[in-house]
C-alpha atoms as a PDB file:
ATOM      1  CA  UNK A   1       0.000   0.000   0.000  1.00  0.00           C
ATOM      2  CA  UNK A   2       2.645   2.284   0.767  1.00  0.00           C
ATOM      3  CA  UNK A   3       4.744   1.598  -2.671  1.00  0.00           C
ATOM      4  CA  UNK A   4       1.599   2.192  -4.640  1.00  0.00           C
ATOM      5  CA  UNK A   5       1.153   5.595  -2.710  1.00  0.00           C
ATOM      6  CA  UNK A   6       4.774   6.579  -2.990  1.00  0.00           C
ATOM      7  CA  UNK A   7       4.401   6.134  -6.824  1.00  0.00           C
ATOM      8  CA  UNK A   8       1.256   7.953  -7.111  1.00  0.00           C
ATOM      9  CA  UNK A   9       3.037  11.113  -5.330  1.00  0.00           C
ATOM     10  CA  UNK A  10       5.704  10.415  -7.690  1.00  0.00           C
ATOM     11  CA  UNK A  11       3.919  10.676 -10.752  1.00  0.00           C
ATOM     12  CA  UNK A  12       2.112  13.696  -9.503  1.00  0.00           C
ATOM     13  CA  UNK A  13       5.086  15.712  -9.065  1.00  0.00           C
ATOM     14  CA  UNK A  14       6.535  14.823 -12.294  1.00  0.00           C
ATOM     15  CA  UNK A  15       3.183  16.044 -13.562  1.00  0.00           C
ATOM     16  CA  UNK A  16       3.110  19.132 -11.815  1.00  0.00           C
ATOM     17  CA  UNK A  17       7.290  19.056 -12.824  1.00  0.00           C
ATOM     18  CA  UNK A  18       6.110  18.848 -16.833  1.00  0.00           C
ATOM     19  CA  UNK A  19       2.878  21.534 -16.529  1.00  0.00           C
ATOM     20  CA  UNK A  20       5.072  24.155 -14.466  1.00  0.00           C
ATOM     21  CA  UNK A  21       8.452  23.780 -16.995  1.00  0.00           C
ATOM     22  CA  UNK A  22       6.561  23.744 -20.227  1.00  0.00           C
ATOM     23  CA  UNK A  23       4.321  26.413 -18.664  1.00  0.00           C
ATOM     24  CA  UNK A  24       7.003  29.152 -19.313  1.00  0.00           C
ATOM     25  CA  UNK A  25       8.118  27.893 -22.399  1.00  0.00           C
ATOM     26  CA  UNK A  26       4.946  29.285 -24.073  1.00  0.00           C
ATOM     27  CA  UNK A  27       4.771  32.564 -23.429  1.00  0.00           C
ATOM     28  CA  UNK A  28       5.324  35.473 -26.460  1.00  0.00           C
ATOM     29  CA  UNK A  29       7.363  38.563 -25.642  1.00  0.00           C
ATOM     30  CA  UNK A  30       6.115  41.974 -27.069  1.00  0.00           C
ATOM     31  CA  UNK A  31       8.079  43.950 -28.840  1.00  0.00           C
ATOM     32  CA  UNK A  32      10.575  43.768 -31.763  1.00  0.00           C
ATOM     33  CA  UNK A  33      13.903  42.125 -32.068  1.00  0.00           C
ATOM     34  CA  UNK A  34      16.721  43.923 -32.661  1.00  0.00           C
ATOM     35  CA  UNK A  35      20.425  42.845 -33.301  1.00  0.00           C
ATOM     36  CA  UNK A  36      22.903  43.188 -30.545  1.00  0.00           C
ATOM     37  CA  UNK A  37      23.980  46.818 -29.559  1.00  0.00           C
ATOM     38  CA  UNK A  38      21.157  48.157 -31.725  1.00  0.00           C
ATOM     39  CA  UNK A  39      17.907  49.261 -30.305  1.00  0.00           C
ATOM     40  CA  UNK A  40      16.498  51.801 -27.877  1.00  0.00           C
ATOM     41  CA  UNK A  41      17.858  51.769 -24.188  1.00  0.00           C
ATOM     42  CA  UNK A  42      14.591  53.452 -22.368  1.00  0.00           C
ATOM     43  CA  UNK A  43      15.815  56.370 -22.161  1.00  0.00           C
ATOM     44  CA  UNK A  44      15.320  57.397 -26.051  1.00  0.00           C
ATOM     45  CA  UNK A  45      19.257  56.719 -26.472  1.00  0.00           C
ATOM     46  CA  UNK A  46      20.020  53.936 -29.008  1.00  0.00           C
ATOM     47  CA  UNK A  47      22.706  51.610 -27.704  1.00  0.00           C
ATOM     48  CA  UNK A  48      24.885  52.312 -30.544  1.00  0.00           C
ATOM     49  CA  UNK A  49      25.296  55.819 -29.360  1.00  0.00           C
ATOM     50  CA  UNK A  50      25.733  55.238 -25.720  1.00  0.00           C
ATOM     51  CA  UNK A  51      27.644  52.234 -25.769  1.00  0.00           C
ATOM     52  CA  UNK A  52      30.003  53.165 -29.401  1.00  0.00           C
ATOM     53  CA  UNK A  53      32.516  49.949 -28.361  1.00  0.00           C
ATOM     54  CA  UNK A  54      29.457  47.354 -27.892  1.00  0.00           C
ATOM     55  CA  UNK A  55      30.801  44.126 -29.080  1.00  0.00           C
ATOM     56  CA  UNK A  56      34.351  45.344 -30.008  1.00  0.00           C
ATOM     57  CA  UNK A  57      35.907  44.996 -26.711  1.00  0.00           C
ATOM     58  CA  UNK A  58      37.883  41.469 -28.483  1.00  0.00           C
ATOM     59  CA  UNK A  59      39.534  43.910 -31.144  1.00  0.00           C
ATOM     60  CA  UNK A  60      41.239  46.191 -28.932  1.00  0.00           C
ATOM     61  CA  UNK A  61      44.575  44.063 -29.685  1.00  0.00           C
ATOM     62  CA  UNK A  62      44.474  42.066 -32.737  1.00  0.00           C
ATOM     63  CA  UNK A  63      45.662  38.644 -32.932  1.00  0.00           C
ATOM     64  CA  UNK A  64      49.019  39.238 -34.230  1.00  0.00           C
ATOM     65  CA  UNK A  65      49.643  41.392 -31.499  1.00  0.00           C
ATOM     66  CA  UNK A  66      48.050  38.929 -29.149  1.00  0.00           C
ATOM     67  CA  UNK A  67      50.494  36.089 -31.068  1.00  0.00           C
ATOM     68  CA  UNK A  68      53.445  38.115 -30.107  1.00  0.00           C
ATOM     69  CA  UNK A  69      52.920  38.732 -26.467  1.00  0.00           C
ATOM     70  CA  UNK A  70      53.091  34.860 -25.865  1.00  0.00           C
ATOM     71  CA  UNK A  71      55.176  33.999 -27.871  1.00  0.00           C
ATOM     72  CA  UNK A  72      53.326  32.090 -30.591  1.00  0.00           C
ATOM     73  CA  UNK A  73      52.762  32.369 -34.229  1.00  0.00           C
ATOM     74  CA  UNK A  74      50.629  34.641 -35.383  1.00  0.00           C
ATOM     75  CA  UNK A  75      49.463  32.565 -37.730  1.00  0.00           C
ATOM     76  CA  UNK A  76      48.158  29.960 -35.364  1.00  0.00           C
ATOM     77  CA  UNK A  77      45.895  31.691 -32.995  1.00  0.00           C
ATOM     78  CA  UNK A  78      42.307  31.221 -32.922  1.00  0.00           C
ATOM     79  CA  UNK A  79      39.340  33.296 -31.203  1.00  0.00           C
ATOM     80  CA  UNK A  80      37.372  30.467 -29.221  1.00  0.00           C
ATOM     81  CA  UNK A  81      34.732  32.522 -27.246  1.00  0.00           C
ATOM     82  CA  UNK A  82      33.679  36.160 -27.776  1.00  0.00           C
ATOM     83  CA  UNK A  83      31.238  37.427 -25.156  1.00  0.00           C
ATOM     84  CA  UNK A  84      31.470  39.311 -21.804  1.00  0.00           C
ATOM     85  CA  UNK A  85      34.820  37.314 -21.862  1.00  0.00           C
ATOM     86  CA  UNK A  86      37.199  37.561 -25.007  1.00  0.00           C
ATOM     87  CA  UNK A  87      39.090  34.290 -25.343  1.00  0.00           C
ATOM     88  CA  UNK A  88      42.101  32.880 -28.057  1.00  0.00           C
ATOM     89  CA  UNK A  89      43.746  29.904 -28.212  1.00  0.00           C
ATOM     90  CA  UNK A  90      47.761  30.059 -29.494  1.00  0.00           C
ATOM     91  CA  UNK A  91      50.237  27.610 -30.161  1.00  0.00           C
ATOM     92  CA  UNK A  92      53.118  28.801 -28.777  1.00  0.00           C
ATOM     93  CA  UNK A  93      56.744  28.604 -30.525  1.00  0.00           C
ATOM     94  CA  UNK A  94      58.017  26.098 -27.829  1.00  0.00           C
ATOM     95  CA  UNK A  95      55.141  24.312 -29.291  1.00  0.00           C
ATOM     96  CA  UNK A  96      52.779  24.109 -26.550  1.00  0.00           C
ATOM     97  CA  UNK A  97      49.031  25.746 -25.730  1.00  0.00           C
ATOM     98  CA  UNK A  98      48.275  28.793 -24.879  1.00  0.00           C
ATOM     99  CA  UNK A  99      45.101  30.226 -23.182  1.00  0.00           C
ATOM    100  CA  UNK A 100      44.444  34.122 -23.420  1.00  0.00           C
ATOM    101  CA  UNK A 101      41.614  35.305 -21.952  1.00  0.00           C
ATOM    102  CA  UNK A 102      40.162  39.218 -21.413  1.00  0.00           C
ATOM    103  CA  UNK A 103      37.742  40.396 -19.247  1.00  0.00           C
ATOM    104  CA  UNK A 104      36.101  44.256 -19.153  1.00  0.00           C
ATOM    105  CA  UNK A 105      33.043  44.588 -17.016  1.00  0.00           C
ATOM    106  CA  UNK A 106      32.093  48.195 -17.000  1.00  0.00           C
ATOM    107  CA  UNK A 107      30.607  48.083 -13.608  1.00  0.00           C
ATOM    108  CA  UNK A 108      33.034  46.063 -12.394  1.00  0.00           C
ATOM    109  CA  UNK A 109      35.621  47.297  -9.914  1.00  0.00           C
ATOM    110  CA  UNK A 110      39.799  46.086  -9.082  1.00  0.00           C
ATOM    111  CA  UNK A 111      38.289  46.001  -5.436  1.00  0.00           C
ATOM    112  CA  UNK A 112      35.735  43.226  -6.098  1.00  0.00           C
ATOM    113  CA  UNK A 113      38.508  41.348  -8.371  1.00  0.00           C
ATOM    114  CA  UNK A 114      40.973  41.430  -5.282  1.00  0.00           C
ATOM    115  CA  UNK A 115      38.443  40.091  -3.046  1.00  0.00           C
ATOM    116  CA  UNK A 116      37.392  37.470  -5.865  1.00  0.00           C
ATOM    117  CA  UNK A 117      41.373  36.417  -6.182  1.00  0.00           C
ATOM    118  CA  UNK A 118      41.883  36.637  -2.845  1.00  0.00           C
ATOM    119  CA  UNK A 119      39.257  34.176  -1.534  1.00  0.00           C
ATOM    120  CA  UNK A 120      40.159  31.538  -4.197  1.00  0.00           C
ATOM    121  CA  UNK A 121      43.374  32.272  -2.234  1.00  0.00           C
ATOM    122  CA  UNK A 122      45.569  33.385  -5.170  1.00  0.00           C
ATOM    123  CA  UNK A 123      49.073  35.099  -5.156  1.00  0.00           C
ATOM    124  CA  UNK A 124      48.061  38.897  -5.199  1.00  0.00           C
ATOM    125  CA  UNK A 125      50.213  41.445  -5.651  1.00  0.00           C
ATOM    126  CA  UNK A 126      49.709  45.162  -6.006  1.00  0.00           C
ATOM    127  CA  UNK A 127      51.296  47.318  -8.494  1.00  0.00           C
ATOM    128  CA  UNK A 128      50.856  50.034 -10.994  1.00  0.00           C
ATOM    129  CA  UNK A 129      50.893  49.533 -14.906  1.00  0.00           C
ATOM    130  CA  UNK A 130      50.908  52.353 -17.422  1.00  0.00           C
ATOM    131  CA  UNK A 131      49.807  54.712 -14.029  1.00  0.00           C
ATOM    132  CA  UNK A 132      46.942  52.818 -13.193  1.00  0.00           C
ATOM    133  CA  UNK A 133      46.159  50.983  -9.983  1.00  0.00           C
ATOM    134  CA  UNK A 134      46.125  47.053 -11.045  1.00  0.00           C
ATOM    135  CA  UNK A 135      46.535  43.605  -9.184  1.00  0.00           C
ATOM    136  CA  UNK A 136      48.491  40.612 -11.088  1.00  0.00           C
ATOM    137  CA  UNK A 137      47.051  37.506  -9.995  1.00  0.00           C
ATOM    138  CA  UNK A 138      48.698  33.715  -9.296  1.00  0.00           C
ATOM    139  CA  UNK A 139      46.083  30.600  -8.883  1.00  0.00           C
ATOM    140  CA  UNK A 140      47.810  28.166  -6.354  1.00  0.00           C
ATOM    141  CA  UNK A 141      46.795  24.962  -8.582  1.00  0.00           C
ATOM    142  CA  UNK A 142      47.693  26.341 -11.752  1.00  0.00           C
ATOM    143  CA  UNK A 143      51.651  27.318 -11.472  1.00  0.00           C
ATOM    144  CA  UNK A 144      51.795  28.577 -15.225  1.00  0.00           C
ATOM    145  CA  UNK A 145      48.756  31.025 -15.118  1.00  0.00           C
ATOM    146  CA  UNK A 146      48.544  34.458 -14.180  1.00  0.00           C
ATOM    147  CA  UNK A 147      46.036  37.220 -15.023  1.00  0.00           C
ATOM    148  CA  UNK A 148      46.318  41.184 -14.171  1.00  0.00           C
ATOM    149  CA  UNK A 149      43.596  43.267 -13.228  1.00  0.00           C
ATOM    150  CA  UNK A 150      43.569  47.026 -13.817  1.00  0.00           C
ATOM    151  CA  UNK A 151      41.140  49.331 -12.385  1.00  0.00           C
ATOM    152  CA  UNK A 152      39.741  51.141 -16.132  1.00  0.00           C
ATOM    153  CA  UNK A 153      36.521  52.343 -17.185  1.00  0.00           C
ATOM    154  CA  UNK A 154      35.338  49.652 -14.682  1.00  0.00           C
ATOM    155  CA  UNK A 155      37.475  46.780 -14.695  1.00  0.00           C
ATOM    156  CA  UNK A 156      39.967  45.408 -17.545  1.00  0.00           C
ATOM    157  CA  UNK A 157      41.766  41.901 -17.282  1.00  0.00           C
ATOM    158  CA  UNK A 158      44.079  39.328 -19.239  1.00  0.00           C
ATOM    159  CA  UNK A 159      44.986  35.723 -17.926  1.00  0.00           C
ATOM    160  CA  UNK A 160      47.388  34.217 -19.557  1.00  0.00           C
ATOM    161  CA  UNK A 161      48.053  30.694 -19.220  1.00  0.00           C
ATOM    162  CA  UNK A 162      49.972  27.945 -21.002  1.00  0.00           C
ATOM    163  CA  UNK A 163      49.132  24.172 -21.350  1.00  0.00           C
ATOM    164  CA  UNK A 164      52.437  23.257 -21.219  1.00  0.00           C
ATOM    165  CA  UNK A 165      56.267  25.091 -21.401  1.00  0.00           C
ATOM    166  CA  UNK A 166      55.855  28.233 -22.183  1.00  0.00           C
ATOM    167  CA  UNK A 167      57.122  31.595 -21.338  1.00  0.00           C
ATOM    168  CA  UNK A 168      56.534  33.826 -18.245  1.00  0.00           C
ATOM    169  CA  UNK A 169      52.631  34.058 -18.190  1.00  0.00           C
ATOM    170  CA  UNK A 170      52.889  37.353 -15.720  1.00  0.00           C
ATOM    171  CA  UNK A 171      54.946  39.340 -18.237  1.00  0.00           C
ATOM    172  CA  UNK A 172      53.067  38.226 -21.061  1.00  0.00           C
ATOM    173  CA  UNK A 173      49.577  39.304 -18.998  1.00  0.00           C
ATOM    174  CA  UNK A 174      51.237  42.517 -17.945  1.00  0.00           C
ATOM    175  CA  UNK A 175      52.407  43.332 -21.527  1.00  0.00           C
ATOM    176  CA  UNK A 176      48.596  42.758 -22.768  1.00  0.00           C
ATOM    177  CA  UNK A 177      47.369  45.129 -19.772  1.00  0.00           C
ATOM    178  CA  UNK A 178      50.136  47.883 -20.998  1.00  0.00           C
ATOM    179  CA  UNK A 179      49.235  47.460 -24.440  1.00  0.00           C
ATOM    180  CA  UNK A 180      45.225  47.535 -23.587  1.00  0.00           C
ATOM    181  CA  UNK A 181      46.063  50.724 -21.466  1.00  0.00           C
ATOM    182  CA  UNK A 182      47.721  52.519 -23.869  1.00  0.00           C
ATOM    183  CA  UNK A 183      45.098  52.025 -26.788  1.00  0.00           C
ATOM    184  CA  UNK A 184      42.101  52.499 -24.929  1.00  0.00           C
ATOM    185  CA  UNK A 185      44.054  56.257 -22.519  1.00  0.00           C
END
């Protein structure tokens, strides 16, 4: 008696599981789709105009600039994620993998990065780069990584970090940052 009852509750919640998912998968949105960056932002501004760099934050260095930093060919280096994080995948001349990765959030802040970094308990360390108050940044379990942080029009990053033999991922991050600095000062 009690196995049959179990089962019945069973089926009822997957029942009530099915009717409450598929519930908000049939709803229409009003209003008119726009591409990316496009549109009005509610205040009568288009996004175009307030935000002129939407979707171009990846091209502030281009990849052959990017290639050279670490070390690789410029000829083998591939964007593998564009989004609120920029990300490229090199091969390096020593002939191993290398991540890049950049990061701008525009509300973002170096404070709330050092507190991030320094609760995964990461090697922080303080300094200045092109004049502007940054952080450079070593994970504990990843000995080859490093990223820098640099407090700029919110907050701007690079981690660089190779597969396998490479060169020293903190210059190489730091030489992104001054790069990114100088373009975008």
């Amino acid at each position: 008696m009690m196995h049959r009852k179990t089962k019945s509750l069973f089926a009822a919640a997957c029942i009530a599981l099915v009717a409450f998912t598929s519930a908000g998968c049939g709803g229409t949105v009003d209003g008119e789709a726009v591409m990316p960056g496009r549109g009005d932002l509610g205040d009568g501004t288009p996004a175009e105009q307030k935000y002129p760099n939407l979707l171009k934050e990846c091209d502030v260095l281009t990849t052959d600039v990017l290639a050279k930093a670490v070390d690789a060919d410029p000829r083998d280096i591939q964007s593998t994620f564009v989004g609120a994080l920029c990300r490229w995948q090199a091969m390096s001349k020593s002939g191993g993998l290398v991540d890049i990765t950049r990061f701008w959030f525009e509300t973002g802040s170096l404070e709330a990065e050092k507190a991030t970094a320094n609760s995964l308990k990461y090697n922080v360390q303080e300094r200045a780069i092109q004049g502007i108050p940054s952080i450079v940044m070593k994970p504990p379990d990843q000995p080859g990584a490093c990223g820098v942080a640099s407090d700029a029009a919110g907050v701007v990053g690079w981690w660089v970090n190779p597969q396998g033999q490479g060169g020293d991922s903190c210059t190489q991050a730091i030489k992104l940052m001054e790069m990114t600095l100088s373009v975008n000062i």
